[in-house]
PDB file of N, CA and C in Angstrom:
ATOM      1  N   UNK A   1       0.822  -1.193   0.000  1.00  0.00           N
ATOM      2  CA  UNK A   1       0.000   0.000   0.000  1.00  0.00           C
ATOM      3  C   UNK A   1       0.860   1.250   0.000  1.00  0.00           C
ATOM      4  N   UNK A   2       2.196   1.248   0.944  1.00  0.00           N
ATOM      5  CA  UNK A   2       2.828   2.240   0.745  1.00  0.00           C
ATOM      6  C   UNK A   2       3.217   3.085  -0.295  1.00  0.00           C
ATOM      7  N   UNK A   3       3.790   1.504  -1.353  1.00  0.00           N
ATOM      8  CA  UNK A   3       4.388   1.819  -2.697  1.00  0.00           C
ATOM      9  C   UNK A   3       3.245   2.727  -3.557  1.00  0.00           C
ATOM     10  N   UNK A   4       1.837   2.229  -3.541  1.00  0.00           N
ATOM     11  CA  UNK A   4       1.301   2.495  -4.161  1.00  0.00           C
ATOM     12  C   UNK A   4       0.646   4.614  -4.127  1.00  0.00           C
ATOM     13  N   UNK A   5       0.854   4.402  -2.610  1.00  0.00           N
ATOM     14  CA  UNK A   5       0.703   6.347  -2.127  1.00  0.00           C
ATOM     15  C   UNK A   5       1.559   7.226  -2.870  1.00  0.00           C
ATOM     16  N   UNK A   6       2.866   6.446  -2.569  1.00  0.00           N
ATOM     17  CA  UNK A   6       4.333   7.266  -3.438  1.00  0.00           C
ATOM     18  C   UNK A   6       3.937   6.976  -4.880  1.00  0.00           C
ATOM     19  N   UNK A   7       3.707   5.998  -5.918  1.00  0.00           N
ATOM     20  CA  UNK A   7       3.757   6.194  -7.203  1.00  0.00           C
ATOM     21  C   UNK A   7       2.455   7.278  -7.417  1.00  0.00           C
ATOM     22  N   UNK A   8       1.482   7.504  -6.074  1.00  0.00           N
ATOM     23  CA  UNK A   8       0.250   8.060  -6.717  1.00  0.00           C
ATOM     24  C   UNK A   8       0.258   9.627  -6.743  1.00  0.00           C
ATOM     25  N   UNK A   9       1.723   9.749  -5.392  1.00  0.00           N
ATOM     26  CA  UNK A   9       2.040  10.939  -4.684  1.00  0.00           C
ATOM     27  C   UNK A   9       3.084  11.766  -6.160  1.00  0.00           C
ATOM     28  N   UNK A  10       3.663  11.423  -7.038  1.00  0.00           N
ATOM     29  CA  UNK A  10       5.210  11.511  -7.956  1.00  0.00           C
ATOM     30  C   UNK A  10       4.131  12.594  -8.555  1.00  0.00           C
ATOM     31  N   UNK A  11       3.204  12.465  -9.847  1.00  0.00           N
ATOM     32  CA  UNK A  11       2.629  13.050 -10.073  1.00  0.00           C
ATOM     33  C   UNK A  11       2.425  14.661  -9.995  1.00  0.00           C
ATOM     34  N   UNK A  12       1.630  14.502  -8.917  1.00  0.00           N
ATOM     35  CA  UNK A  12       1.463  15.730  -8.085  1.00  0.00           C
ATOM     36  C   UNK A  12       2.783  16.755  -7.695  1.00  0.00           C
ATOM     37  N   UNK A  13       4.213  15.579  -7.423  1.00  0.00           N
ATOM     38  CA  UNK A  13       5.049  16.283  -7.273  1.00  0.00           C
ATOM     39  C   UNK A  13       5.895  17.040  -8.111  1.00  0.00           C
ATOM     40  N   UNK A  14       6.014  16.003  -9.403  1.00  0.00           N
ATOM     41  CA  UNK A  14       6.524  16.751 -10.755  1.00  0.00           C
ATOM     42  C   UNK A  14       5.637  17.901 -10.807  1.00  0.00           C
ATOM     43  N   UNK A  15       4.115  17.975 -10.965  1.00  0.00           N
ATOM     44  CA  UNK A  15       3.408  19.358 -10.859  1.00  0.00           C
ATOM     45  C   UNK A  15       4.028  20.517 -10.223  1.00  0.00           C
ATOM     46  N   UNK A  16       4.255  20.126  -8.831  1.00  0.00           N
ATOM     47  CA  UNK A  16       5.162  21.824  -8.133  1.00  0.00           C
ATOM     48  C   UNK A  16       6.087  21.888  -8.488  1.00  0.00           C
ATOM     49  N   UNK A  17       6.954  20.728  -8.605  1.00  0.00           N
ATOM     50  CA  UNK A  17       8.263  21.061  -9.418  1.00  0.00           C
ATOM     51  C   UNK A  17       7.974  21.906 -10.361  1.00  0.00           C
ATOM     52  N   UNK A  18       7.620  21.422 -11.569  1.00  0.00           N
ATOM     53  CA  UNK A  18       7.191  21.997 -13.305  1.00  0.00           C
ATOM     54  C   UNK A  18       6.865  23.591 -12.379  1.00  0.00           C
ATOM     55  N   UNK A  19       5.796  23.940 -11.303  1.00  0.00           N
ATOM     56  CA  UNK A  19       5.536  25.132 -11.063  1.00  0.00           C
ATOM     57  C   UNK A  19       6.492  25.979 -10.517  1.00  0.00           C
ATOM     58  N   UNK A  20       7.644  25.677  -9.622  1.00  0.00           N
ATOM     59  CA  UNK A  20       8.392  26.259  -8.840  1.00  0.00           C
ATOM     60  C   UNK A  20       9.407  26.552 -10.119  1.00  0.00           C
ATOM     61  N   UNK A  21       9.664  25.520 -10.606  1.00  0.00           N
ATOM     62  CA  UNK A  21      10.749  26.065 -11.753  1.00  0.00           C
ATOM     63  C   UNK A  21      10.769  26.827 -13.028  1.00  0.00           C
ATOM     64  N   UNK A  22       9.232  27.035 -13.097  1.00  0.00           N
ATOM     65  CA  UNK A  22       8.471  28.024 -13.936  1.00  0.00           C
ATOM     66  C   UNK A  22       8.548  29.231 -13.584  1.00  0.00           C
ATOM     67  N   UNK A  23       8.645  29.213 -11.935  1.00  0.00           N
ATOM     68  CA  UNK A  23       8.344  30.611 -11.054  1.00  0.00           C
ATOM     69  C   UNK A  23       9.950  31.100 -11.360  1.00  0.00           C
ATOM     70  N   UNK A  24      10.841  30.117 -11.149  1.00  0.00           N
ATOM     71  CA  UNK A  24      11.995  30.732 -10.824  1.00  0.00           C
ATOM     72  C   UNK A  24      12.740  30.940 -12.417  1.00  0.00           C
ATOM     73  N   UNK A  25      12.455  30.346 -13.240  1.00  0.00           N
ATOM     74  CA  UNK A  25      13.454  30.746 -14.659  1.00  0.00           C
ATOM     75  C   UNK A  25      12.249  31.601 -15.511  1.00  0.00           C
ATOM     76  N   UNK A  26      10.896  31.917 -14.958  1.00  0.00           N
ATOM     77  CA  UNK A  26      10.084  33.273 -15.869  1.00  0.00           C
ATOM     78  C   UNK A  26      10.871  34.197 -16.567  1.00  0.00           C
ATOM     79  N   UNK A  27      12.221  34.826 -16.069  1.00  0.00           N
ATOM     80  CA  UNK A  27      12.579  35.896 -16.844  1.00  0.00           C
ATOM     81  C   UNK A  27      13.563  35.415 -18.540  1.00  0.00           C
ATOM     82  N   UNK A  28      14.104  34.066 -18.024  1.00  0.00           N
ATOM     83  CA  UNK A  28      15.061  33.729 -18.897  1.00  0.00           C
ATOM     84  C   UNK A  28      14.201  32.603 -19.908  1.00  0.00           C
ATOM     85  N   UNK A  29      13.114  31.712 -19.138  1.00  0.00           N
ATOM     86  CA  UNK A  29      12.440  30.538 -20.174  1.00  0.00           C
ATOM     87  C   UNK A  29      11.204  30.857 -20.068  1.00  0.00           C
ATOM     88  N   UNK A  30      10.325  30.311 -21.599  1.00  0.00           N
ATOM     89  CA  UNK A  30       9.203  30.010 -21.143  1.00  0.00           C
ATOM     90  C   UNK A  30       8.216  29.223 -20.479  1.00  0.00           C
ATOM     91  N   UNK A  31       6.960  29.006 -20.135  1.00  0.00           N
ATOM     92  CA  UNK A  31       6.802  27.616 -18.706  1.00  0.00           C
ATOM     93  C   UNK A  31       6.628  26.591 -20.046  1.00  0.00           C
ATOM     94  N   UNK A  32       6.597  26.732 -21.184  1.00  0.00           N
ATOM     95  CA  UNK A  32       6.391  25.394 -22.138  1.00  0.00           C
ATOM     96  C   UNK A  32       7.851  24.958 -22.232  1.00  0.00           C
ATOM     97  N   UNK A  33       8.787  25.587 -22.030  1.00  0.00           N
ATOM     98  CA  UNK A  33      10.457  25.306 -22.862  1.00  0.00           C
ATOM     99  C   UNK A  33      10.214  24.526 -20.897  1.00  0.00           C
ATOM    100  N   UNK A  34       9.914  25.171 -20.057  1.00  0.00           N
ATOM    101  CA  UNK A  34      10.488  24.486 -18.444  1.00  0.00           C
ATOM    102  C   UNK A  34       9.803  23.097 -18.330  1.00  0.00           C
ATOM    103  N   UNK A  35       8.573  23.387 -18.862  1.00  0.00           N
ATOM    104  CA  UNK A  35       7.507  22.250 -18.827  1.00  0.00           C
ATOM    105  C   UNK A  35       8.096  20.863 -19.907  1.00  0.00           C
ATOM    106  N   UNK A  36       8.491  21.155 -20.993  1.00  0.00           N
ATOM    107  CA  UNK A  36       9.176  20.255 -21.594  1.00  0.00           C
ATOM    108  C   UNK A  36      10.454  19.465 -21.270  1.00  0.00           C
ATOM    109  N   UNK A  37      10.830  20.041 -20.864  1.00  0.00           N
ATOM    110  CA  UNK A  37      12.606  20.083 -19.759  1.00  0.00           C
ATOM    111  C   UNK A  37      12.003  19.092 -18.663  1.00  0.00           C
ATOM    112  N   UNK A  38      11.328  19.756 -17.749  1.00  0.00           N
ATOM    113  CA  UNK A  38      10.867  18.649 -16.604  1.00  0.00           C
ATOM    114  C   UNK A  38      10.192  17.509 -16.696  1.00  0.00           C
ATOM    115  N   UNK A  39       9.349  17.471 -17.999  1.00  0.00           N
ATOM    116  CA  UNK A  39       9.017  15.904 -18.863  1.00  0.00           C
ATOM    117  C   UNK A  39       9.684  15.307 -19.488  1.00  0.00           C
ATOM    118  N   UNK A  40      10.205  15.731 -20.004  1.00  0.00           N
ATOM    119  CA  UNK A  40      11.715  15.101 -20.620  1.00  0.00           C
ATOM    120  C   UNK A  40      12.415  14.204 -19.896  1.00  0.00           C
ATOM    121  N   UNK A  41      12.737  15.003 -18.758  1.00  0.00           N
ATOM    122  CA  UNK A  41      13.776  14.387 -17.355  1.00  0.00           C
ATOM    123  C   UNK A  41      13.020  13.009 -16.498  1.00  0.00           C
ATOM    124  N   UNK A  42      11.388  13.645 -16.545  1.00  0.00           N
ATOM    125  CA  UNK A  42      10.815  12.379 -15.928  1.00  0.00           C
ATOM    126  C   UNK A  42      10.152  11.460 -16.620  1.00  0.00           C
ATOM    127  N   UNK A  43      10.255  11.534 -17.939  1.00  0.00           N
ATOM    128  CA  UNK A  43       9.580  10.003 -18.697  1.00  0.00           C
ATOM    129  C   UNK A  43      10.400   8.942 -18.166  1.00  0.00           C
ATOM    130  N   UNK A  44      11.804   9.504 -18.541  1.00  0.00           N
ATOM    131  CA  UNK A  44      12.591   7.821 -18.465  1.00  0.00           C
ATOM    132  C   UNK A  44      12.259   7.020 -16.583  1.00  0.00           C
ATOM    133  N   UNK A  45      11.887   8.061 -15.960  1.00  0.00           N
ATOM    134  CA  UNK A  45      11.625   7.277 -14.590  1.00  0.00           C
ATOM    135  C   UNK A  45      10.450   7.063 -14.233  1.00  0.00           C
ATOM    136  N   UNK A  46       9.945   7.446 -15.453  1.00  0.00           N
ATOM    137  CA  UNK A  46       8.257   7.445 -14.990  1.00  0.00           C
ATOM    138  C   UNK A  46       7.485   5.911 -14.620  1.00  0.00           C
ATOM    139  N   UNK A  47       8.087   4.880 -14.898  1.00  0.00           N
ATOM    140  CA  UNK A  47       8.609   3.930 -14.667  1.00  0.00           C
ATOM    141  C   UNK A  47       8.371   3.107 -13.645  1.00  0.00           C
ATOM    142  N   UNK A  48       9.152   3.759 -12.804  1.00  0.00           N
ATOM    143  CA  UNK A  48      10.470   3.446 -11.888  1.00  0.00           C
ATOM    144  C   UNK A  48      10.013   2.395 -10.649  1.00  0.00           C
ATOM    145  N   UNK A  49      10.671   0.906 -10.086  1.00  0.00           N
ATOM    146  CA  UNK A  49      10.168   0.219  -9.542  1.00  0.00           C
ATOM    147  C   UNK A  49       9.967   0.828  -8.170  1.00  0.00           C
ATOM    148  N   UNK A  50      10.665   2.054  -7.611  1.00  0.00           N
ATOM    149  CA  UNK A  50      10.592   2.939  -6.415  1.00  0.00           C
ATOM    150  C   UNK A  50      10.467   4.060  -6.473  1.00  0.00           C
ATOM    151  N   UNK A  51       9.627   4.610  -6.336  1.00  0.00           N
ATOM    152  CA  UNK A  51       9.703   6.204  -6.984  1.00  0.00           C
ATOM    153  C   UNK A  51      10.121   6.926  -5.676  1.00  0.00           C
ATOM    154  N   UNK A  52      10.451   6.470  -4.937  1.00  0.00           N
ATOM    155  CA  UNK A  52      10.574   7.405  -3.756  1.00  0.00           C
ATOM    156  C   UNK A  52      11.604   8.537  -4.463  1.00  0.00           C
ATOM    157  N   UNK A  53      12.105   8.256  -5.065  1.00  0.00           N
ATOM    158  CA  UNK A  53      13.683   9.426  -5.651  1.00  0.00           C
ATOM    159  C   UNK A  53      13.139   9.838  -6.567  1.00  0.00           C
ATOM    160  N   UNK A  54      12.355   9.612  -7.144  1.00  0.00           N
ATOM    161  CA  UNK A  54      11.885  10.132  -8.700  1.00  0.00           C
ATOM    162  C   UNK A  54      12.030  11.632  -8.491  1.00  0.00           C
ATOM    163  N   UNK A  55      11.096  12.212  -8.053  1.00  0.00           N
ATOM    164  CA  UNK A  55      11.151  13.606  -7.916  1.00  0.00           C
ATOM    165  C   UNK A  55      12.429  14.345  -7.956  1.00  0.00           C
ATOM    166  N   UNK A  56      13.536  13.983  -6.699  1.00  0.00           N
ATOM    167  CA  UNK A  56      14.403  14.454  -6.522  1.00  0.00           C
ATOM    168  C   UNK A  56      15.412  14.322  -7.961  1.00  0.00           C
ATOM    169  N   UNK A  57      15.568  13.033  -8.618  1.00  0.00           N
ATOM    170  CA  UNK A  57      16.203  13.047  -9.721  1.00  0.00           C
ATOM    171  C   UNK A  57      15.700  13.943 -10.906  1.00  0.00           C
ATOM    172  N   UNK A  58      14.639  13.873 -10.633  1.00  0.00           N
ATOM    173  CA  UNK A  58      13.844  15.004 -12.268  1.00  0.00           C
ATOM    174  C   UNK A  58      14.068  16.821 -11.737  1.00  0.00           C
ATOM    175  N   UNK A  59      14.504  16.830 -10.600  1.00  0.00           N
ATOM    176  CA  UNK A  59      14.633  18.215 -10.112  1.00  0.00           C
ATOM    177  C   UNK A  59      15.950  18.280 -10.505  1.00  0.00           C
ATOM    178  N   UNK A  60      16.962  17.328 -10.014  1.00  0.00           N
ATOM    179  CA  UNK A  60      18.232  17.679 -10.435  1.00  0.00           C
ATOM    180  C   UNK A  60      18.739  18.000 -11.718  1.00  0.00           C
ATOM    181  N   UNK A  61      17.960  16.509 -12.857  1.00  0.00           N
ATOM    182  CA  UNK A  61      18.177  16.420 -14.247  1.00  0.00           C
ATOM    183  C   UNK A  61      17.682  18.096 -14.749  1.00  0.00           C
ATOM    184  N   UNK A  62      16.668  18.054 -13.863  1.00  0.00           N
ATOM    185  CA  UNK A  62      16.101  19.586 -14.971  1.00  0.00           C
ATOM    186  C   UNK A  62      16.518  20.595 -14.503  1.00  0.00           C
ATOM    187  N   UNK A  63      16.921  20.787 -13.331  1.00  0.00           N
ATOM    188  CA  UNK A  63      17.590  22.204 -13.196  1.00  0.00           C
ATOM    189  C   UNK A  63      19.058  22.449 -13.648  1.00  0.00           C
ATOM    190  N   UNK A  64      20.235  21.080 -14.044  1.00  0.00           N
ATOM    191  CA  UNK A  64      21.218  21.139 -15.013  1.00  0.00           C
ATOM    192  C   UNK A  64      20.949  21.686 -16.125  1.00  0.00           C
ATOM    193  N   UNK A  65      19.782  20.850 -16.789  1.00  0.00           N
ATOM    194  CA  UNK A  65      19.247  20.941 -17.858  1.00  0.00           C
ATOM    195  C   UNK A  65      19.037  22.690 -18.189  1.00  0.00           C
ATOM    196  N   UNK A  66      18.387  23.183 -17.299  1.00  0.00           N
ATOM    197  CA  UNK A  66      17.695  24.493 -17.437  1.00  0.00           C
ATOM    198  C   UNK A  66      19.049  25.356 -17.172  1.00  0.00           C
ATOM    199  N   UNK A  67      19.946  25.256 -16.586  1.00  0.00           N
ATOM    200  CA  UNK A  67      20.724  26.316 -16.233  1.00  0.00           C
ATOM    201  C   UNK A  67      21.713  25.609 -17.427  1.00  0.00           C
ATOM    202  N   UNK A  68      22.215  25.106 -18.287  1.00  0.00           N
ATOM    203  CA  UNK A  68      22.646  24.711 -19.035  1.00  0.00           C
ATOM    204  C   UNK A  68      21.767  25.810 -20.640  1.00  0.00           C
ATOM    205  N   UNK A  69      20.585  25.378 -20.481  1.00  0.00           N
ATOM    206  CA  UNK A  69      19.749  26.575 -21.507  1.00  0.00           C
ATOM    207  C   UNK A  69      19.857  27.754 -21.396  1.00  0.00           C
ATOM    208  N   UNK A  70      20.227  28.574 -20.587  1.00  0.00           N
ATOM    209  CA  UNK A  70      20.494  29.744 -20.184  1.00  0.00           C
ATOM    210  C   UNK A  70      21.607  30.271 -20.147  1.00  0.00           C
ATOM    211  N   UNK A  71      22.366  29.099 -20.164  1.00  0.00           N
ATOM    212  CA  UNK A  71      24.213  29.875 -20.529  1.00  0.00           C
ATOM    213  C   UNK A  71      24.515  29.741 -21.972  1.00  0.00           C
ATOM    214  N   UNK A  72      24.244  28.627 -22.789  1.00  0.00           N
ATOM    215  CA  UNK A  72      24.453  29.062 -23.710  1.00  0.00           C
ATOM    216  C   UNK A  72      23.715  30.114 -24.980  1.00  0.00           C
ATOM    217  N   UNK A  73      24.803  30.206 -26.013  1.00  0.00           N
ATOM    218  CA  UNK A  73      24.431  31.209 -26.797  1.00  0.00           C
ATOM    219  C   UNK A  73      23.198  30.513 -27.774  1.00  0.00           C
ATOM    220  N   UNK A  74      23.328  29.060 -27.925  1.00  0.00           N
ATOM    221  CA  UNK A  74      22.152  28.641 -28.555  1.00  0.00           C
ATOM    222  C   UNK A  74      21.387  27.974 -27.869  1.00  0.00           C
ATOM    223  N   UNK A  75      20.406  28.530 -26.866  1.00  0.00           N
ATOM    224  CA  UNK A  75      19.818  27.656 -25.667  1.00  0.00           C
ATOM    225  C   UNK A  75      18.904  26.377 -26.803  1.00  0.00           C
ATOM    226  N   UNK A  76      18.607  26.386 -27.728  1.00  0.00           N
ATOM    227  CA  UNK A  76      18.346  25.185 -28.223  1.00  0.00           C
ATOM    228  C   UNK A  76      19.379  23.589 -29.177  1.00  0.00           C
ATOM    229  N   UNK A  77      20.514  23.926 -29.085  1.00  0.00           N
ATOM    230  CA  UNK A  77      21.421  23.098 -29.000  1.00  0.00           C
ATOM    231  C   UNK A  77      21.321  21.832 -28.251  1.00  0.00           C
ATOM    232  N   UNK A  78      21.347  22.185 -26.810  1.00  0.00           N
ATOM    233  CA  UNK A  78      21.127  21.218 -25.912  1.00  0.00           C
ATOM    234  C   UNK A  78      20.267  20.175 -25.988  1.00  0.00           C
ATOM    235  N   UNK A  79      19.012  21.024 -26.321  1.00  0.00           N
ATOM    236  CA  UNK A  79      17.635  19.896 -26.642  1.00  0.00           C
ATOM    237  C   UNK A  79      18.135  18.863 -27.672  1.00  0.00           C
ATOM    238  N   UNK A  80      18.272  19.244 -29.083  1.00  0.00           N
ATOM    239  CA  UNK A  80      18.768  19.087 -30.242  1.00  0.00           C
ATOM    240  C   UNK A  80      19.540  17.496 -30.296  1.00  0.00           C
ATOM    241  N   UNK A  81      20.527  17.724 -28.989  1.00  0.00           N
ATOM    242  CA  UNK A  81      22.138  17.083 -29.160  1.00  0.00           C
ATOM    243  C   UNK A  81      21.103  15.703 -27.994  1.00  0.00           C
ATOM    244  N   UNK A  82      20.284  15.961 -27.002  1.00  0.00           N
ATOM    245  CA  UNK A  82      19.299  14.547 -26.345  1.00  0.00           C
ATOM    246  C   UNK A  82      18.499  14.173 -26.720  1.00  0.00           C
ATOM    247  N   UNK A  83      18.211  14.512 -28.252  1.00  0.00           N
ATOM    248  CA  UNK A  83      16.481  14.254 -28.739  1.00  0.00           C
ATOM    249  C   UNK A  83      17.123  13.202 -29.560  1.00  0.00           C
ATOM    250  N   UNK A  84      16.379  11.992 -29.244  1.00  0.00           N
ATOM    251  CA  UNK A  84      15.884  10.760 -29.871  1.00  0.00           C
ATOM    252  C   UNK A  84      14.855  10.529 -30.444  1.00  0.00           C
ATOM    253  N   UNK A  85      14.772   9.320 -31.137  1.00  0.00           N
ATOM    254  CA  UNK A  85      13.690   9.264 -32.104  1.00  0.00           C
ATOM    255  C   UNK A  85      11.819   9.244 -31.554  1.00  0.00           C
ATOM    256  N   UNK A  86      12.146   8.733 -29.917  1.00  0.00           N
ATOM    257  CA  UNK A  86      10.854   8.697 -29.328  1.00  0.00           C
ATOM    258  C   UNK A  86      10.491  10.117 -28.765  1.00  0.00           C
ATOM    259  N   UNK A  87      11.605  11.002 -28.740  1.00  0.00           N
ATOM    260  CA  UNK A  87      11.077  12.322 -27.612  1.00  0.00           C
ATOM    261  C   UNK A  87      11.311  13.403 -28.773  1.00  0.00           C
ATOM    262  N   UNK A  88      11.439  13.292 -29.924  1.00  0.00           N
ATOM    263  CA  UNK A  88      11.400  14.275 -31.493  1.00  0.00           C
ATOM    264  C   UNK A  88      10.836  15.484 -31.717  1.00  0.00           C
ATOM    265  N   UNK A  89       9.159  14.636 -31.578  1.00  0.00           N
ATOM    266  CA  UNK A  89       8.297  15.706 -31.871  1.00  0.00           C
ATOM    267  C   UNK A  89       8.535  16.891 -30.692  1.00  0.00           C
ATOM    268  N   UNK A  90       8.084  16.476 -28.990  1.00  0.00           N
ATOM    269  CA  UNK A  90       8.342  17.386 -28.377  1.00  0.00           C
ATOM    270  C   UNK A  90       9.074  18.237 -28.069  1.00  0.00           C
ATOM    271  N   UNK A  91      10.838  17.502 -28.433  1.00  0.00           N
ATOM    272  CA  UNK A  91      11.790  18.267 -28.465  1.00  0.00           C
ATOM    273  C   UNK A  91      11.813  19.498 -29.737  1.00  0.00           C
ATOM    274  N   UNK A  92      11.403  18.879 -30.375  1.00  0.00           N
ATOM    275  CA  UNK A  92      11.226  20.040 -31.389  1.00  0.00           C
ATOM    276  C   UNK A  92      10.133  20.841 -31.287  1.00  0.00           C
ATOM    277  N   UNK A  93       9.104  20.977 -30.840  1.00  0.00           N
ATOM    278  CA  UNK A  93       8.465  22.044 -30.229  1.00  0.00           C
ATOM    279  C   UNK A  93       9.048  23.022 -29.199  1.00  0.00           C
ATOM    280  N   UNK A  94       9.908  22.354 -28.512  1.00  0.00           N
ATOM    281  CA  UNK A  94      10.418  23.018 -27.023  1.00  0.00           C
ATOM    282  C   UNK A  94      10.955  23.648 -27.603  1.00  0.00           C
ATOM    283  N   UNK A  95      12.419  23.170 -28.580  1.00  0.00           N
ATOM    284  CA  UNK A  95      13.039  24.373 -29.467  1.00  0.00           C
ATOM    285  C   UNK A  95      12.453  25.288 -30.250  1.00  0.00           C
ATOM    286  N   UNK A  96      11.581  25.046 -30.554  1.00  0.00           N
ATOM    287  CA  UNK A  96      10.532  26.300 -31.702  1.00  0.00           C
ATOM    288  C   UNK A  96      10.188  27.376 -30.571  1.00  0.00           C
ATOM    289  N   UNK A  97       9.476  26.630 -29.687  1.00  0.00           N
ATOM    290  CA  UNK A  97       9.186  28.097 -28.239  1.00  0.00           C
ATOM    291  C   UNK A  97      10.334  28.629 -27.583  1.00  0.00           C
ATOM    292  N   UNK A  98      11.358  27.985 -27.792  1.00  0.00           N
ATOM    293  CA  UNK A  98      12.453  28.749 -27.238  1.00  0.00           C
ATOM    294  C   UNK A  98      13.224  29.796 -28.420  1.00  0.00           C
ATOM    295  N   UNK A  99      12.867  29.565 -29.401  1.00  0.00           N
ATOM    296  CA  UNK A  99      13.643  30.426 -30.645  1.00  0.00           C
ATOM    297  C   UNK A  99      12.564  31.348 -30.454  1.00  0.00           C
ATOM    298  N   UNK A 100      11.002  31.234 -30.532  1.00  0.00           N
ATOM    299  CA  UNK A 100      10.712  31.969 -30.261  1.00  0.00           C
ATOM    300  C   UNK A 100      10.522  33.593 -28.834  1.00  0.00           C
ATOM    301  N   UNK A 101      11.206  32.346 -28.087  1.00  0.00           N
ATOM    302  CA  UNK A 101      10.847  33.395 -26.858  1.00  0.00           C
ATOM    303  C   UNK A 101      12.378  34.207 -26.831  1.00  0.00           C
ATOM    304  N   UNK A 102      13.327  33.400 -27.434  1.00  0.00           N
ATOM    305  CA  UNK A 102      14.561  34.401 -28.277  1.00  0.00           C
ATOM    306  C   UNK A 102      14.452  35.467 -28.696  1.00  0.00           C
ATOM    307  N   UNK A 103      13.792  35.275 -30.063  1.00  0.00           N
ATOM    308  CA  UNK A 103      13.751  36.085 -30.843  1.00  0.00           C
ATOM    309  C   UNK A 103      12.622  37.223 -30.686  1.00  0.00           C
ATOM    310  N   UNK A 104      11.804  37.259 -29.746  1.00  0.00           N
ATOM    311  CA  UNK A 104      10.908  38.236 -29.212  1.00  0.00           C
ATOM    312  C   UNK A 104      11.404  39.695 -28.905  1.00  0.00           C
ATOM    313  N   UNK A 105      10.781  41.041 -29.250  1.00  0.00           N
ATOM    314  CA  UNK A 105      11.496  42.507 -28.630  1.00  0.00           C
ATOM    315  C   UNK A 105      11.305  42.161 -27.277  1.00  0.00           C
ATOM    316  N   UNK A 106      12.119  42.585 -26.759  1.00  0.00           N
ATOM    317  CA  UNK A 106      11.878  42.813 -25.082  1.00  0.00           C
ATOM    318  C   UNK A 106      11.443  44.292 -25.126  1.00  0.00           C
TER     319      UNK A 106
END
């Protein structure tokens, strides 16, 4: 029964994650480029025979991830260079909203 609270609890938690890290990179990403980033990180564990860590690993993966988008000069590179044939389409959306939120006047 335990197991089953925690796989029901992960969910919910990627949610504040996806929200807190939306709150905190607003000036530099958009919440679709953060929102993609933090799904990205948690498909492959979505899985997972223990999720007790799940969370904590998709926070870590994505906040590399995200502060990695923000230093470089082509924040869509990164996506580009981890996109496989199953995560394509989305990755290539994430990069389209991020060229776009680039290329926007401030």
């Amino acid at each position: 029964m335990g197991a089953n609270t925690a796989e029901a609890a992960v969910p919910d938690t990627i949610q504040e994650l996806t929200d807190r890290l939306t709150a905190s990179y607003a000036n530099l990403l958009t919440a679709a480029t953060v929102q993609g980033v933090v799904q990205d990180c948690y498909q492959p564990l979505s899985n997972a025979r223990i999720p007790n860590y799940v969370p904590i690993l998709v926070e870590h993966n994505s906040r590399t991830k995200l502060q990695q988008l923000t230093r470089r000069s082509d924040p869509t590179a990164l996506l580009r260079e981890h996109s496989d044939g199953t995560r394509g389409h989305s990755i290539t959306r994430a990069c389209r909203r991020v060229r776009v939120a680039l290329t926007r006047p401030a």
